[in-house]
Each structure stands twice: as structure tokens, then as C-alpha cells.
Protein backbone atom coordinates (compact mmCIF):
# COMPACT_ATOMS: atom_id res chain seq x y z
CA UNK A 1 0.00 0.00 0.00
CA UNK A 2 1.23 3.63 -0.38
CA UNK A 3 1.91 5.81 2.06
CA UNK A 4 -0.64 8.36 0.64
CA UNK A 5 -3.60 5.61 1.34
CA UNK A 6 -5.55 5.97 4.83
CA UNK A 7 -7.41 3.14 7.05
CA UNK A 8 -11.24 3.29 6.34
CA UNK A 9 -12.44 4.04 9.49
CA UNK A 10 -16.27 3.45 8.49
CA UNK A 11 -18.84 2.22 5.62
CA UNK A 12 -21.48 2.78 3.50
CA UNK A 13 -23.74 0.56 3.21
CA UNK A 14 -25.59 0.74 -0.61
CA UNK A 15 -28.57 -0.97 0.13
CA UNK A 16 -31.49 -0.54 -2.84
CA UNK A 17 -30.80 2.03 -4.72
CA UNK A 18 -34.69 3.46 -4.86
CA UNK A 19 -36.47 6.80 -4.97
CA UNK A 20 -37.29 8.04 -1.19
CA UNK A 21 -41.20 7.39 -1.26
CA UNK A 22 -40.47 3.40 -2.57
CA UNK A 23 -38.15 3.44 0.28
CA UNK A 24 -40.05 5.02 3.17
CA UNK A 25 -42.47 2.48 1.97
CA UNK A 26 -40.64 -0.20 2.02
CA UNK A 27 -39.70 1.20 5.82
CA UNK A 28 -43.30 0.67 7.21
CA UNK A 29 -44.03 -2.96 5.23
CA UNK A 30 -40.22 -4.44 6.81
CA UNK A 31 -40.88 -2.86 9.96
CA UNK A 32 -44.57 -4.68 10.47
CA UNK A 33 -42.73 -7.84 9.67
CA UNK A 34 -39.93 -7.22 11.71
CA UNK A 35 -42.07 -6.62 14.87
CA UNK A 36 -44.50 -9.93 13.83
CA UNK A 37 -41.43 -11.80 13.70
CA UNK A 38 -40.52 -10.88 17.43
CA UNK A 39 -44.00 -11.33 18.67
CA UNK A 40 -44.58 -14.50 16.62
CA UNK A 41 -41.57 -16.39 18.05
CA UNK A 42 -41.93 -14.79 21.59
CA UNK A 43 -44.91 -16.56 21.58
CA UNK A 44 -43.96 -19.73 20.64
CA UNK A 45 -40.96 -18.80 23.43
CA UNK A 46 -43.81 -17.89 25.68
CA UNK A 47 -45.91 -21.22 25.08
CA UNK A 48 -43.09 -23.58 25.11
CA UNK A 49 -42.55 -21.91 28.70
CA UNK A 50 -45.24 -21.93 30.14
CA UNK A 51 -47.08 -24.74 28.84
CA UNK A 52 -45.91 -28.37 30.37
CA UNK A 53 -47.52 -30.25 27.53
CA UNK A 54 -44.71 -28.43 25.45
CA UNK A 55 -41.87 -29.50 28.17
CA UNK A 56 -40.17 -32.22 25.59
CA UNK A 57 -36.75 -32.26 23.92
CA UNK A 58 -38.46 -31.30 20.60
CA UNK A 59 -40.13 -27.81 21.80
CA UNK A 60 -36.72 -27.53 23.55
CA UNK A 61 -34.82 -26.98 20.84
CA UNK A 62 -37.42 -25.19 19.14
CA UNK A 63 -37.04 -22.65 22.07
CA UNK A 64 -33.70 -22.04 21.21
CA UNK A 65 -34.57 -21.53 17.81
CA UNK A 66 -37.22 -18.73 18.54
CA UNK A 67 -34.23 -17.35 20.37
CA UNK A 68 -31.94 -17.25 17.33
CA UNK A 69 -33.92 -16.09 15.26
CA UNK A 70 -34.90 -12.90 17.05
CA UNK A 71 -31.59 -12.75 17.76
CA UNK A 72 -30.70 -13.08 13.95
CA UNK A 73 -33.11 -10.57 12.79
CA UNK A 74 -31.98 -8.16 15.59
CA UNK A 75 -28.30 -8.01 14.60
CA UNK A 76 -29.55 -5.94 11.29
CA UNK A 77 -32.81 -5.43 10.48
CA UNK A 78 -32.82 -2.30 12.55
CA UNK A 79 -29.70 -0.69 10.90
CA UNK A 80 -31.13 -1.52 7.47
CA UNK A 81 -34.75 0.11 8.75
CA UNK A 82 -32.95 2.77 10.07
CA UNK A 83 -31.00 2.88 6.43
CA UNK A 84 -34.63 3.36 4.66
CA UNK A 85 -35.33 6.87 5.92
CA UNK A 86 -31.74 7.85 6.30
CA UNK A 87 -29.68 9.01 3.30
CA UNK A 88 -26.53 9.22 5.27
CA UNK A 89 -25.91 4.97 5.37
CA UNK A 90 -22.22 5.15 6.85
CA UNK A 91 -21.45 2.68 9.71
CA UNK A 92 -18.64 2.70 11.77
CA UNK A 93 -15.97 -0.36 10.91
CA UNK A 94 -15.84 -1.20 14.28
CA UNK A 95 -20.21 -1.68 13.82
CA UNK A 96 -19.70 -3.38 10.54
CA UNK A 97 -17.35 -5.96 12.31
CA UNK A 98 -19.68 -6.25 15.37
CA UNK A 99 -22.53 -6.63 12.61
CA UNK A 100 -20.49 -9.47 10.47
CA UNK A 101 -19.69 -11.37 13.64
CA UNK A 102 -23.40 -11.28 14.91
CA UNK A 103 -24.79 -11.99 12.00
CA UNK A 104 -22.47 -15.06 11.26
CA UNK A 105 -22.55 -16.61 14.52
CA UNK A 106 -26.70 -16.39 14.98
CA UNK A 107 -26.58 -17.92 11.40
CA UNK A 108 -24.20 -21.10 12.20
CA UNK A 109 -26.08 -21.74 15.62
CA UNK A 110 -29.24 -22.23 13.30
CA UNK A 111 -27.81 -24.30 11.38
CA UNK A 112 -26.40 -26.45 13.93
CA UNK A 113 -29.56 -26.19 15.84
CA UNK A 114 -31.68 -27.54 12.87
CA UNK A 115 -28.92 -30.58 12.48
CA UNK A 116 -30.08 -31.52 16.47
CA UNK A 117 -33.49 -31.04 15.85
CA UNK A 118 -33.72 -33.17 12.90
CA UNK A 119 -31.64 -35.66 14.84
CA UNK A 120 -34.27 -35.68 17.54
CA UNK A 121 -37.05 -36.55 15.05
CA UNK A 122 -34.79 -39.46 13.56
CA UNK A 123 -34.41 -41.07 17.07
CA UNK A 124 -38.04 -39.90 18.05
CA UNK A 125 -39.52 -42.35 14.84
CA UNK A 126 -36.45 -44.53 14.05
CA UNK A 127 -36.19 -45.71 17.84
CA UNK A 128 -39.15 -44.47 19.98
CA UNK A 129 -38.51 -46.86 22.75
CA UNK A 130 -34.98 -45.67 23.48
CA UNK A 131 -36.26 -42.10 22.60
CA UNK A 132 -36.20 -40.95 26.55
CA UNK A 133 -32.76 -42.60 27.65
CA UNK A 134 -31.25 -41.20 24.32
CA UNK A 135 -32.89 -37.37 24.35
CA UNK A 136 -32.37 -37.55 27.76
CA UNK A 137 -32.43 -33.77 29.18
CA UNK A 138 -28.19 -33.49 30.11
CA UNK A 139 -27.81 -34.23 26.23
CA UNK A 140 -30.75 -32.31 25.10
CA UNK A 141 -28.47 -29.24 26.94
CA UNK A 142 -24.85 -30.36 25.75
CA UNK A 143 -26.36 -30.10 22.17
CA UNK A 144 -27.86 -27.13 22.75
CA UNK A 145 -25.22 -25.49 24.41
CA UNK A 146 -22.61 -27.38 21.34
CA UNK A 147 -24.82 -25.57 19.09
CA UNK A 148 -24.59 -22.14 20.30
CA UNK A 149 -20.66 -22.61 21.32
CA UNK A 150 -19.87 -23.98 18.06
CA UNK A 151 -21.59 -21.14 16.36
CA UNK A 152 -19.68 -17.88 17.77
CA UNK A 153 -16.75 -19.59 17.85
CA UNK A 154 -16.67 -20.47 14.13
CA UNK A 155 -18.47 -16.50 13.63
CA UNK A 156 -14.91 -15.64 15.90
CA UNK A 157 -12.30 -17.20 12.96
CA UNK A 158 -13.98 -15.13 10.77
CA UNK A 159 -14.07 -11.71 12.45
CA UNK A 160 -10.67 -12.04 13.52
CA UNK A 161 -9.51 -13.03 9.50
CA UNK A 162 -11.73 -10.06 8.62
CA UNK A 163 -9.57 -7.87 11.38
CA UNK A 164 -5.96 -8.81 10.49
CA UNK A 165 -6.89 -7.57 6.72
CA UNK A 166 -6.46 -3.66 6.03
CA UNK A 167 -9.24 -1.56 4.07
CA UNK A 168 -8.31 1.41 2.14
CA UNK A 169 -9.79 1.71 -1.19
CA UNK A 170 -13.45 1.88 -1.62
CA UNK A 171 -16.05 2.23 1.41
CA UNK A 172 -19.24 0.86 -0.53
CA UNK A 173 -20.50 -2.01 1.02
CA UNK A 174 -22.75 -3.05 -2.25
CA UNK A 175 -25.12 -5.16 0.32
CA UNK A 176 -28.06 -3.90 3.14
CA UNK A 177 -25.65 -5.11 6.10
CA UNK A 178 -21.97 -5.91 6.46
CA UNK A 179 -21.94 -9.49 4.78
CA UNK A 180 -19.12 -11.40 5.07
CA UNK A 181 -18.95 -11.88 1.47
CA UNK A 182 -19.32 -8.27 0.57
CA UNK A 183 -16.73 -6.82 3.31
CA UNK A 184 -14.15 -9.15 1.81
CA UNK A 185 -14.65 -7.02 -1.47
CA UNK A 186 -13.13 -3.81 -0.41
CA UNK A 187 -9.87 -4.92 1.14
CA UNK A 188 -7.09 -3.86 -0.38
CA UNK A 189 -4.51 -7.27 0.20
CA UNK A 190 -5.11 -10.65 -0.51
CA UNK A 191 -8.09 -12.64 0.80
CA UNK A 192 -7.39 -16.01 -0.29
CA UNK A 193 -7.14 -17.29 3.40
CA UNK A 194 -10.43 -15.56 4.13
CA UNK A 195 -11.88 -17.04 0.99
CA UNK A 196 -10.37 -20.64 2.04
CA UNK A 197 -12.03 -20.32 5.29
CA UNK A 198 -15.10 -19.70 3.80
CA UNK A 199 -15.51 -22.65 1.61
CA UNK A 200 -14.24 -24.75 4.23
CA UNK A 201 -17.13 -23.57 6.69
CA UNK A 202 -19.69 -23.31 3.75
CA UNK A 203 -19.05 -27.39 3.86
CA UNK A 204 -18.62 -28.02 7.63
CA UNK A 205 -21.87 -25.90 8.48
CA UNK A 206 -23.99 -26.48 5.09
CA UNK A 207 -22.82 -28.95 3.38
CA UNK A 208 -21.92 -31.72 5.97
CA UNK A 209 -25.24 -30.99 8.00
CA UNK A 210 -27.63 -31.23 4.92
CA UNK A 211 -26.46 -34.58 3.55
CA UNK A 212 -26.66 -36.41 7.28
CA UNK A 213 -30.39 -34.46 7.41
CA UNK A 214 -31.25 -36.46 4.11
CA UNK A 215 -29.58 -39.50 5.39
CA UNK A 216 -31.51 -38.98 8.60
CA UNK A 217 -34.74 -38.25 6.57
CA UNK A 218 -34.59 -41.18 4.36
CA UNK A 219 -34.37 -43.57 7.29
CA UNK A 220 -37.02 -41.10 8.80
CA UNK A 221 -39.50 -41.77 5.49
CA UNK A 222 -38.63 -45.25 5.49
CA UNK A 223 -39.48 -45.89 9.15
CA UNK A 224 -42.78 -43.95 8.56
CA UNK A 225 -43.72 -46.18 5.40
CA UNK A 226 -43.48 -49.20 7.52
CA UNK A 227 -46.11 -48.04 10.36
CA UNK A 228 -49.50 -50.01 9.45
CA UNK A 229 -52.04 -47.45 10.80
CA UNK A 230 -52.76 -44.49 8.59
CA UNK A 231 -53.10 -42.24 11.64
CA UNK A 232 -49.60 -43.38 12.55
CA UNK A 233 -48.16 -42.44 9.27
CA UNK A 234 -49.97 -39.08 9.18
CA UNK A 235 -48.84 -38.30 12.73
CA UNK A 236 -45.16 -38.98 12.04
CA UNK A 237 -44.75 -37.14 8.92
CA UNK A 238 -46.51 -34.09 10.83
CA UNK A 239 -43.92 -34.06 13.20
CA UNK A 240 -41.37 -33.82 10.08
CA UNK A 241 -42.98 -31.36 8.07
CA UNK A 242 -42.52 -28.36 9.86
CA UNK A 243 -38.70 -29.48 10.07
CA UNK A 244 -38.44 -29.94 6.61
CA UNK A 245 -39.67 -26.57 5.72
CA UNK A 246 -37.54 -24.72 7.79
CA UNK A 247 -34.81 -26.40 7.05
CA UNK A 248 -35.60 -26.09 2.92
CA UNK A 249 -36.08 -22.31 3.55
CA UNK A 250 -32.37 -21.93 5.70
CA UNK A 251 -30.53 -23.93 3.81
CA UNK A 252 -31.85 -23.68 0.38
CA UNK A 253 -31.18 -19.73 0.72
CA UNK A 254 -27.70 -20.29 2.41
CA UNK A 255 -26.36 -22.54 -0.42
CA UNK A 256 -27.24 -19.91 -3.09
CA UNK A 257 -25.89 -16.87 -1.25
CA UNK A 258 -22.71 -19.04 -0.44
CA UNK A 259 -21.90 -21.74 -2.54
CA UNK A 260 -23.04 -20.65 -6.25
CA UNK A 261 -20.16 -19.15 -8.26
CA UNK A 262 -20.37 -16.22 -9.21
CA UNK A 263 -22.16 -13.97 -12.18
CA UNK A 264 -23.20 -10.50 -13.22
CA UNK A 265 -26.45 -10.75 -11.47
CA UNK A 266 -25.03 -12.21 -8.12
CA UNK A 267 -25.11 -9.09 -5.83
CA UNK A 268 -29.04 -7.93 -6.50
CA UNK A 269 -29.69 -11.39 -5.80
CA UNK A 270 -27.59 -11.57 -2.76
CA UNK A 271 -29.55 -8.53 -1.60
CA UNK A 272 -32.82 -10.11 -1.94
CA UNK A 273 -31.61 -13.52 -0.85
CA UNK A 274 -30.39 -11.60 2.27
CA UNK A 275 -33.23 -9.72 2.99
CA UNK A 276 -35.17 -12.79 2.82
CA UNK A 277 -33.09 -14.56 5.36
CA UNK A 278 -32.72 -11.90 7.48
CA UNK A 279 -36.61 -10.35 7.71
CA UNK A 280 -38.97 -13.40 6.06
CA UNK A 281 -37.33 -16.67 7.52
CA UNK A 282 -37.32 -15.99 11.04
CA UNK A 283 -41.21 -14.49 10.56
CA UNK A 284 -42.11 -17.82 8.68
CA UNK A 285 -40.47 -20.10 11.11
CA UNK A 286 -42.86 -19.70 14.29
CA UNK A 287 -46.06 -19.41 11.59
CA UNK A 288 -44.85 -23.05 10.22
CA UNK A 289 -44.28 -24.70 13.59
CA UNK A 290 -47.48 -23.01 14.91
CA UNK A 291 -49.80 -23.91 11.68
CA UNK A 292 -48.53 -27.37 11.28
CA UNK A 293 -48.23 -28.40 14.85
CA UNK A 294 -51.19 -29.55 16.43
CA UNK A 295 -49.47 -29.43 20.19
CA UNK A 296 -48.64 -25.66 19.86
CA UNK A 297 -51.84 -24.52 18.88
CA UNK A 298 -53.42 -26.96 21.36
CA UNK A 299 -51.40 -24.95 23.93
CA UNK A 300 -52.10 -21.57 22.36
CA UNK A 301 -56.16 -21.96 22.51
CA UNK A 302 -55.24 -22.84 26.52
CA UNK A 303 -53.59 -20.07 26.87
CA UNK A 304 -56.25 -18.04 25.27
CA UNK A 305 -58.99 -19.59 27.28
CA UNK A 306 -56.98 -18.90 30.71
CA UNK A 307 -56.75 -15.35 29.50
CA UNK A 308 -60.39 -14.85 28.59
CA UNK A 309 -62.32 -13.76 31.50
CA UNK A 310 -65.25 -16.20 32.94
């Protein structure tokens, strides 16, 4: 680098480039889903709580998931509402860090967290009568807590790689939060550890996870088939459908943002991938669970019914 080059000491973040009424608009419609996302899963945080029927490994982990994805949402939706109505997008790099690391570590505890709760469902159908002493509540907490370790620690390699690389060229960060991928772009030395790092968690956390889910899920589907009662078979694939949707949505989104090479059209569509990671999944999440699960909205019509006055 030259001497005449300085340190970039903050961002911009480009966001959509849109006329000011699209965007204010745009404000008000991501801000109602941003606050049904935290009510929806709050509830679901709320039921599993308070609700004993709901006490069970499975609504466990979906706890924790309600958590991370409020969590998720929280490390930028606001910044990118607050972006909307703001024409002066700049964040500090200290922020955009802070932002990165969030944002990566709520991301790989998902992940991991949807891994355990599709490994729950395979021993909950593939061996229901060792289901208790295997889900037993000490592992049902070293997974969790595995989960959530695992994820900020791996989010860690990555903010620290992102910290030992120097930034003085362009401050356009061409995405509506500091993305990993999009941070990387405006360094001004060599990435190709950073890069390496990448592809190395895109298979440990995506990759890996996804093809023991279908492993698990074939045995799942098989184990299902062989039930004799219909009402057997349409309870067990009940439980599996919400999982399977969620985990379509995550990962599905996740592999295109990450593992796709490539092309001219790749940052829009990283923008709206984003966006739809960050704002829609962890609103859809709770409304699948809650829709397709007749024990949580057994336990929410309790609720409602303690609530109502006599």
C-alpha cells in the first residue's frame, strides 16, 4: 500500500438504490414484519414456557430456535430500517465488524440447531422406545449449548480473518448489512485465506449438515412407510414437516448466497436472498411450527382460554 492511502475508518452501506417514497415504503411494510417476527416467536418462546404439555426435547430446541432467530433478525434489520429513511448509510468499521460477527454466529447456531433437531425426530420415529434414555435432558443441553458454542466460535475465525486484513480503497459495502462476502470485497490485500475459510465452513456448516439431514430423513421416510395405521403415518410425517420446511427455507437460501459461483447478477440477488433470510425466515419459522403443529396450537387456545375472563 502507499503511504498516501488511509485506514477506512467506516462504511457505506448501498442498500437498494430506490427513490425516497419506494423506500419510506418499504420502511413501514419491513418494519410490520420485523415486529411480527418478534412477537410471533416470543410466543412460541412464551408457550413452550409456560405450557408443560410443550416441556419435551423437541419444543426444547425449538425454544432455542425462537431465540436465534430474534436474535438473527436483531443483529440488522434495525440498521437496514434505520437505512430506509436515512440518506446518510455510513457505519462505523468497528459496527460493521460487530454486525459481520453477529450476523455469522446467529446464522451457524441455526444451522447447527436444525442438524439436532432433525436428529431428535430421527431417534423420536427410528427408535421411539430408546427415545427418553437417548434425548435424555443433560444431552438435550450439551447439544444445545454445542450448538450455540460452536456457532460464535466459528463466527470468531472469521471476524478475527476479517480484522488482520487492512481496508483502504473503496467504502461501498454493495449489500443492506456488512456481509461477510461483501466486506471481503473492499480490502485492499489478498483474501485467499479468508476465501479458504469460507468454503471450508460453507461445507462443515452447510454442506456436511444437509447430507446427514437427508440420510436422517430417508431412514425417517422409510421408518414412517413401515407403520400399518394411517393415523400413525400421518402423525409422524406431521412431526417432520414443519422441520423440513424450515430447514428447505435456511438452507436452500444459504447454499445460493454461499456456494453458487459467481455472475453479473449475483449481488441484486444476494440482496434479496439476504433480505429474505434476514426479515422473512425468522417471521415464517414460528407461523410453520405453529400452523402445522397440532401441540402448539393446542397450547395456544389454553392459553387463550386462561386469558379470557369467565
Amino acid at each position: 500500500m502507499g503511504s498516501n492511502q488511509s485506514w477506512a475508518t467506516e462504511f457505506v452501506l448501498v442498500g437498494f438504490e430506490l427513490s425516497a417514497d419506494v423506500e419510506v415504503l418499504l420502511f413501514w411494510i419491513f418494519s410490520l414484519f420485523y415486529i411480527f417476527s418478534l412477537l410471533a416467536n416470543s410466543v412460541i418462546l412464551g408457550l413452550i414456557c409456560l405450557d408443560m404439555s410443550l416441556h419435551t426435547p423437541m419444543y426444547f430446541f425449538l425454544s432455542h430456535l425462537s431465540v436465534t432467530d430474534m436474535s438473527y433478525a436483531s443483529s440488522n434489520v434495525p440498521k437496514m430500517l434505520a437505512n430506509l429513511l436515512n440518506q446518510n448509510r455510513t457505519i462505523s468499521f468497528v459496527l460493521c465488524i460487530m454486525q459481520t460477527f453477529l450476523y455469522l454466529s446467529f446464522a451457524h447456531t441455526e444451522c447447527l440447531l436444525l442438524v439436532v433437531m432433525s436428529y431428535d425426530r430421527f431417534v423420536a420415529i427410528c427408535h421411539p422406545l430408546h427415545y427418553t434414555v437417548v434425548m435424555n435432558w443433560r444431552v438435550c443441553t450439551v447439544l444445545a449449548v454445542s450448538s450455540w458454542s460452536c456457532g460464535f466460535i466459528l463466527a470468531l475465525v472469521h471476524a478475527i480473518l476479517l480484522l488482520r486484513l487492512p481496508f483502504c480503497g473503496p467504502r461501498e459495502v454493495n449489500q443492506l448489512f456488512c456481509e461477510i462476502m461483501s466486506v471481503l470485497k473492499l480490502a485492499c490485500a489478498d483474501t485467499w485465506i479468508n476465501q479458504v475459510v469460507i468454503i471450508a465452513d460453507g461445507v462443515f456448516i452447510l454442506v456436511g449438515p444437509l447430507c446427514l439431514m437427508l440420510v436422517s430423513y430417508m431412514r425417517i421416510v422409510w421408518a414412517i412407510l413401515k407403520i400399518q395405521s394411517k393415523e400413525g403415518r400421518t402423525k409422524a410425517f406431521s412431526t417432520c414437516l414443519s422441520h423440513l420446511c424450515v430447514v428447505g427455507l435456511f438452507f436452500g437460501i444459504a447454499m445460493v448466497v454461499y456456494m453458487v459461483p459467481n455472475s453479473n447478477q449475483r449481488e441484486e440477488r444476494e440482496k434479496i436472498l439476504s433480505l429474505f433470510h434476514s426479515l422473512f425466515n425468522p417471521m415464517l419459522n414460528p407461523l410453520i411450527y405453529s400452523l402445522r403443529n397440532a401441540q402448539v396450537k393446542g397450547a395456544l387456545y389454553r392459553a387463550l382460554q386462561k386469558k379470557r375472563p369467565t
